[in-house]
C-alpha atoms as a PDB file:
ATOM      1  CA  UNK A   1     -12.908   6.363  -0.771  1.00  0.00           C
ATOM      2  CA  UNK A   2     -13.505   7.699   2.815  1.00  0.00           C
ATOM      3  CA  UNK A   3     -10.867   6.673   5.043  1.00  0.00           C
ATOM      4  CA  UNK A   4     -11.275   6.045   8.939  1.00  0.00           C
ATOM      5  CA  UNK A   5      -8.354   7.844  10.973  1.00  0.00           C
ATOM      6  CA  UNK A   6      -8.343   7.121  14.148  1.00  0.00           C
ATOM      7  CA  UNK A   7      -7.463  11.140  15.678  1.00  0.00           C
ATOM      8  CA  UNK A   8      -6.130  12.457  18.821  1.00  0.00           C
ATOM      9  CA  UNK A   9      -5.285   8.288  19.351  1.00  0.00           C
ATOM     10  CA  UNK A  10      -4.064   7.332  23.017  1.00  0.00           C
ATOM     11  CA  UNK A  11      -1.954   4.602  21.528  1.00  0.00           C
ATOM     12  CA  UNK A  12      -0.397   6.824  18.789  1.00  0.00           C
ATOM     13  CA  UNK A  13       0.014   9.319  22.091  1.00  0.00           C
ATOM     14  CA  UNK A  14       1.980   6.437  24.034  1.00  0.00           C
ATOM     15  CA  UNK A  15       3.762   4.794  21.614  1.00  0.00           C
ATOM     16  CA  UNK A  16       5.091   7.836  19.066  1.00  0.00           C
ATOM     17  CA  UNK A  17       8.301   9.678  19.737  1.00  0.00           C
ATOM     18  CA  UNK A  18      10.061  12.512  18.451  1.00  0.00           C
ATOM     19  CA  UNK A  19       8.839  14.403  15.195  1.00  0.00           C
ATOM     20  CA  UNK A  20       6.278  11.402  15.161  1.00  0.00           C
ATOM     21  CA  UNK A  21       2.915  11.951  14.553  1.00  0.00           C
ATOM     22  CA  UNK A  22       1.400   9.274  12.712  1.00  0.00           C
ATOM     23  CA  UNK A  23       1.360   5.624  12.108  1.00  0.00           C
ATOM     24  CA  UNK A  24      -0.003   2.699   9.953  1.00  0.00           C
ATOM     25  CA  UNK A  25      -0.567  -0.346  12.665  1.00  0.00           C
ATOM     26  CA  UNK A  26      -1.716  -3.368  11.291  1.00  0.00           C
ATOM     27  CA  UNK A  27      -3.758  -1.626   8.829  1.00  0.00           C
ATOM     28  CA  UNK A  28      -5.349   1.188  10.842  1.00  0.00           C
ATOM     29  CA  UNK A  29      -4.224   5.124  10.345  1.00  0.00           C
ATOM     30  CA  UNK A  30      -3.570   6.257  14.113  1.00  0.00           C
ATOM     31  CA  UNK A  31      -2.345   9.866  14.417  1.00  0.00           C
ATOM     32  CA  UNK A  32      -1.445  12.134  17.679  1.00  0.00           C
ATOM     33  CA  UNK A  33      -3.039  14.903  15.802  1.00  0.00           C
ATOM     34  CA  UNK A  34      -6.610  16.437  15.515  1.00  0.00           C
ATOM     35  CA  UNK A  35      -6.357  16.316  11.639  1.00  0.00           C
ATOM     36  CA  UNK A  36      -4.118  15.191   8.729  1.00  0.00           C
ATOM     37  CA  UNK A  37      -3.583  16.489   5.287  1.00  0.00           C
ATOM     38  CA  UNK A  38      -4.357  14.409   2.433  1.00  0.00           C
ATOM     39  CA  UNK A  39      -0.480  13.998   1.480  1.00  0.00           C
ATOM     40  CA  UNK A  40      -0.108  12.677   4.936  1.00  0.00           C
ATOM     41  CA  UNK A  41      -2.910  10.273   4.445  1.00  0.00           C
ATOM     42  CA  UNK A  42      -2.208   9.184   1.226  1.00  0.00           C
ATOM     43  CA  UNK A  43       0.865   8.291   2.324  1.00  0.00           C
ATOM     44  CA  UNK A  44      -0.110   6.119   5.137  1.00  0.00           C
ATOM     45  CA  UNK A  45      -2.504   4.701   3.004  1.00  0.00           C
ATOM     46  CA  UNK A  46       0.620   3.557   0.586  1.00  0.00           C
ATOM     47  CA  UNK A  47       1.730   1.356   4.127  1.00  0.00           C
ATOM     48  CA  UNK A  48      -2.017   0.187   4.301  1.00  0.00           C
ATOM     49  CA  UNK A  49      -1.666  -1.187   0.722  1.00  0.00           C
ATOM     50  CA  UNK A  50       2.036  -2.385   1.651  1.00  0.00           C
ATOM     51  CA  UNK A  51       0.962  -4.049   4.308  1.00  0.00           C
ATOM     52  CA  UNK A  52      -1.873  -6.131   2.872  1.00  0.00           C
ATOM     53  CA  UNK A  53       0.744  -7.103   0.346  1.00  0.00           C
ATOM     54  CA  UNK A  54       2.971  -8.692   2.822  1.00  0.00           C
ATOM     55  CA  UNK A  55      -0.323 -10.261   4.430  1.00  0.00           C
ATOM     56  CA  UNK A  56      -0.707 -11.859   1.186  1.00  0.00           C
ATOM     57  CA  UNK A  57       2.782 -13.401   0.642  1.00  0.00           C
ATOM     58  CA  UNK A  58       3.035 -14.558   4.173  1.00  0.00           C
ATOM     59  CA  UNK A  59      -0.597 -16.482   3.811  1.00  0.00           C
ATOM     60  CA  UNK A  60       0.542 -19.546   1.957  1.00  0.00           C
ATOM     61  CA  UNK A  61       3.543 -20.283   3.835  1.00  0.00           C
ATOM     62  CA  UNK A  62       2.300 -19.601   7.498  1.00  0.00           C
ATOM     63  CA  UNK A  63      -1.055 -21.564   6.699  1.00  0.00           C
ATOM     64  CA  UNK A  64       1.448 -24.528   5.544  1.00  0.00           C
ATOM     65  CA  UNK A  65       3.585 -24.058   8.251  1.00  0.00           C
ATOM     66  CA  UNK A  66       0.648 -23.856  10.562  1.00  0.00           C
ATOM     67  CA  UNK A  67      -0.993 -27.028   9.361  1.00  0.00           C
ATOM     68  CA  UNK A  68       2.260 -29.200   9.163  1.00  0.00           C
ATOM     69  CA  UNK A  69       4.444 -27.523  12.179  1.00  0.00           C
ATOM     70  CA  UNK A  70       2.903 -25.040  14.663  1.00  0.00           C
ATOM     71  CA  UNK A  71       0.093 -22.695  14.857  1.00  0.00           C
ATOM     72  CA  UNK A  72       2.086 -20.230  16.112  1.00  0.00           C
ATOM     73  CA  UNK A  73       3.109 -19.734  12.520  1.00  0.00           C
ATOM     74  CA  UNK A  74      -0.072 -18.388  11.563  1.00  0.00           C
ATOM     75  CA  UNK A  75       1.055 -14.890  13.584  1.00  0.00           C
ATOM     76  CA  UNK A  76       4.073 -14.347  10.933  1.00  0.00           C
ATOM     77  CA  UNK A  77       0.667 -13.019   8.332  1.00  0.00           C
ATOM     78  CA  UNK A  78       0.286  -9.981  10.149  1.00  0.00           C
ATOM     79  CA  UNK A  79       4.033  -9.453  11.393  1.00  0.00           C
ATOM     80  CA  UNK A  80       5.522 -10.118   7.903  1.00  0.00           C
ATOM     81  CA  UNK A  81       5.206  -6.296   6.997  1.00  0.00           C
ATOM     82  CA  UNK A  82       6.910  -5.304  10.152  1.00  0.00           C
ATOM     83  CA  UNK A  83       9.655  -8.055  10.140  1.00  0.00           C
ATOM     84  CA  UNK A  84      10.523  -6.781   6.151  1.00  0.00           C
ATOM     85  CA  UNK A  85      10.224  -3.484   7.769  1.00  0.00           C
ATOM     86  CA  UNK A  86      12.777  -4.146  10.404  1.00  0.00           C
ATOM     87  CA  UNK A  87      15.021  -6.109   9.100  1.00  0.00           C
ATOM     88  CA  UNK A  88      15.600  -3.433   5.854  1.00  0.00           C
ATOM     89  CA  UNK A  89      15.561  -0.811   8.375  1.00  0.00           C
ATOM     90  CA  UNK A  90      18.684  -2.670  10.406  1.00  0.00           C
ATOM     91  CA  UNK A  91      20.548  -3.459   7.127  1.00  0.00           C
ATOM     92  CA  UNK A  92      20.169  -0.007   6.096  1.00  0.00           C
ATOM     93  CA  UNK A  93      21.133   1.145   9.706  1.00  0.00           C
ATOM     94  CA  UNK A  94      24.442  -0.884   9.542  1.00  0.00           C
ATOM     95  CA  UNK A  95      25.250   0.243   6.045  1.00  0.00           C
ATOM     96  CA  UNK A  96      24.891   3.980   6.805  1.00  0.00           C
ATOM     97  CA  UNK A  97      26.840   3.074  10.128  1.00  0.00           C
ATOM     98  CA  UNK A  98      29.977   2.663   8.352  1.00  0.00           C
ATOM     99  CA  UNK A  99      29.742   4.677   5.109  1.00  0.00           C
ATOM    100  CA  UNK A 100      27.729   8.118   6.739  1.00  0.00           C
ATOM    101  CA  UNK A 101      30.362  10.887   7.014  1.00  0.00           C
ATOM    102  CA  UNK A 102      29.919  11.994  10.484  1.00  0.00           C
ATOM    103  CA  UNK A 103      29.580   8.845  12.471  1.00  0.00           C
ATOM    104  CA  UNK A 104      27.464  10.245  16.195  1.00  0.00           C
ATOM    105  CA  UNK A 105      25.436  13.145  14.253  1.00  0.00           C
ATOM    106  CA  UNK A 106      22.024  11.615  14.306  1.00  0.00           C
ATOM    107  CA  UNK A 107      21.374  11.258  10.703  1.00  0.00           C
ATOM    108  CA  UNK A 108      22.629   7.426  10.695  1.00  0.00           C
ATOM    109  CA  UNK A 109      19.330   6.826  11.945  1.00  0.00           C
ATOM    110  CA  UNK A 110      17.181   9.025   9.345  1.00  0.00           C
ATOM    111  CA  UNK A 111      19.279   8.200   6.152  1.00  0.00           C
ATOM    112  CA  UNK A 112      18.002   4.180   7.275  1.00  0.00           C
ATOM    113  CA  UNK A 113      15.011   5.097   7.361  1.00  0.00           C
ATOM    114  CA  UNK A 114      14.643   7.323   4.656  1.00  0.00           C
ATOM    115  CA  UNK A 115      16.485   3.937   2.442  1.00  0.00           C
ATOM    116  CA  UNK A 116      12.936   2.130   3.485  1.00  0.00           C
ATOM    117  CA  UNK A 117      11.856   0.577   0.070  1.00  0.00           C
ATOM    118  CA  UNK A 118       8.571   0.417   1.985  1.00  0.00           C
ATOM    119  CA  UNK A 119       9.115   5.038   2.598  1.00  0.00           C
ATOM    120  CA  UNK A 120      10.554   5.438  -0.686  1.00  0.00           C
ATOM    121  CA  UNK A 121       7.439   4.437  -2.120  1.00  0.00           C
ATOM    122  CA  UNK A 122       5.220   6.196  -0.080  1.00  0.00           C
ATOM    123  CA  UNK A 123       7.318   9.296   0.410  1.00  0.00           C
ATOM    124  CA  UNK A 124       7.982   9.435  -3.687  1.00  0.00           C
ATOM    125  CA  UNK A 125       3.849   8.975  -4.347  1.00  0.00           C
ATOM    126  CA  UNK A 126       2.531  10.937  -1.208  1.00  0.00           C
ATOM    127  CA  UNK A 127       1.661  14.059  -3.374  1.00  0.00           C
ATOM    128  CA  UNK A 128       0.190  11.966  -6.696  1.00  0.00           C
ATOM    129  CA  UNK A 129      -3.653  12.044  -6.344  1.00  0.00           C
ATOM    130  CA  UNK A 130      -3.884   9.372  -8.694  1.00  0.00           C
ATOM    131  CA  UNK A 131      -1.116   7.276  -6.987  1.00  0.00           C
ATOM    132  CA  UNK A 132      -3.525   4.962  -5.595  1.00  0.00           C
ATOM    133  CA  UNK A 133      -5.544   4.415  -7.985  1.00  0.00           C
ATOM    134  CA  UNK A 134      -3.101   3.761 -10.441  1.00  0.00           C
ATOM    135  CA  UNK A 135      -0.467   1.543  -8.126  1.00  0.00           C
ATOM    136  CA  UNK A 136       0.287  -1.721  -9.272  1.00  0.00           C
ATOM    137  CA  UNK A 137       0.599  -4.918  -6.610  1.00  0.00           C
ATOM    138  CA  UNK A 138       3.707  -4.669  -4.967  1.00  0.00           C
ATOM    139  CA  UNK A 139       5.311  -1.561  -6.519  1.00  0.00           C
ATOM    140  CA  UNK A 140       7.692  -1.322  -3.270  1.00  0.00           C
ATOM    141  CA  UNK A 141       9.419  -4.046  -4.533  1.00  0.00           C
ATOM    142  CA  UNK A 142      11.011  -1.388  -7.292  1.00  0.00           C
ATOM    143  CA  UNK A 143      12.692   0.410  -4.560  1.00  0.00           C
ATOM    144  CA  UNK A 144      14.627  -2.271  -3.314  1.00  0.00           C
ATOM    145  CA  UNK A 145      18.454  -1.757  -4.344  1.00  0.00           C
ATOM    146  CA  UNK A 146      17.654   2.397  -4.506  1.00  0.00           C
ATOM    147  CA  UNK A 147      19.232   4.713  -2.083  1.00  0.00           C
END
């Protein structure tokens, strides 16, 4: 399946710091850079699937929210990914906060990151050809509980 990356982006150029090249926004592949390899692709591709996932639980919910409270609710379908992503990413940053050896060295920051159910997934499967093919619905929710 041809993907459409979205090279050389402006946004990916404003919004991406550090060592950061590329992103997965609300289901597009936006990248700083003039090409990708096909591990880096694949592995944004893992967040595109992730991401549709999340879409997918949050559907019921904010619709019945939508209809019964606010439709304001209806904008928690395509944040639900992020929100998951954040708040694992804080938990993660507030664990390795306190149990990190060397408190101030910069690696707090990584090791959350790196804890990401939604990374592990992608970062473990990146290289596997097959990997998308063969991925079942929701298979991020195995790394949850994995360091």
């Amino acid at each position: 399946m041809r993907v459409k990356v979205f090279y050389e982006n402006w946004f990916a150029k404003l919004i991406l710091f550090g060592g950061y090249t590329t992103i997965m926004l609300f289901g597009f592949i936006l990248t700083k850079l003039k090409e990708l390899s096909e591990t880096t692709i694949r592995h944004e591709r893992i967040h595109q699937k992730q991401f549709f996932e999340c879409m997918e639980i949050a559907a019921i919910p904010s619709v019945l929210l939508a209809f019964n409270v606010s439709a304001w609710w209806l904008l928690l379908i395509s944040l639900f990914y992020y929100i998951l992503y954040l708040t694992e990413w804080f938990a993660s940053f507030v664990y390795h906060l306190f149990t990190d050896n060397k408190i101030g060295d910069g690696k707090v920051n990584a090791n959350a990151y790196r804890a990401s159910a939604f990374e592990m997934e992608a970062k473990l499967n990146q290289d596997n050809p097959n990997y998308l093919k063969e991925r079942k619905w929701g298979a991020w929710f195995r790394y949850y509980g994995k360091i």
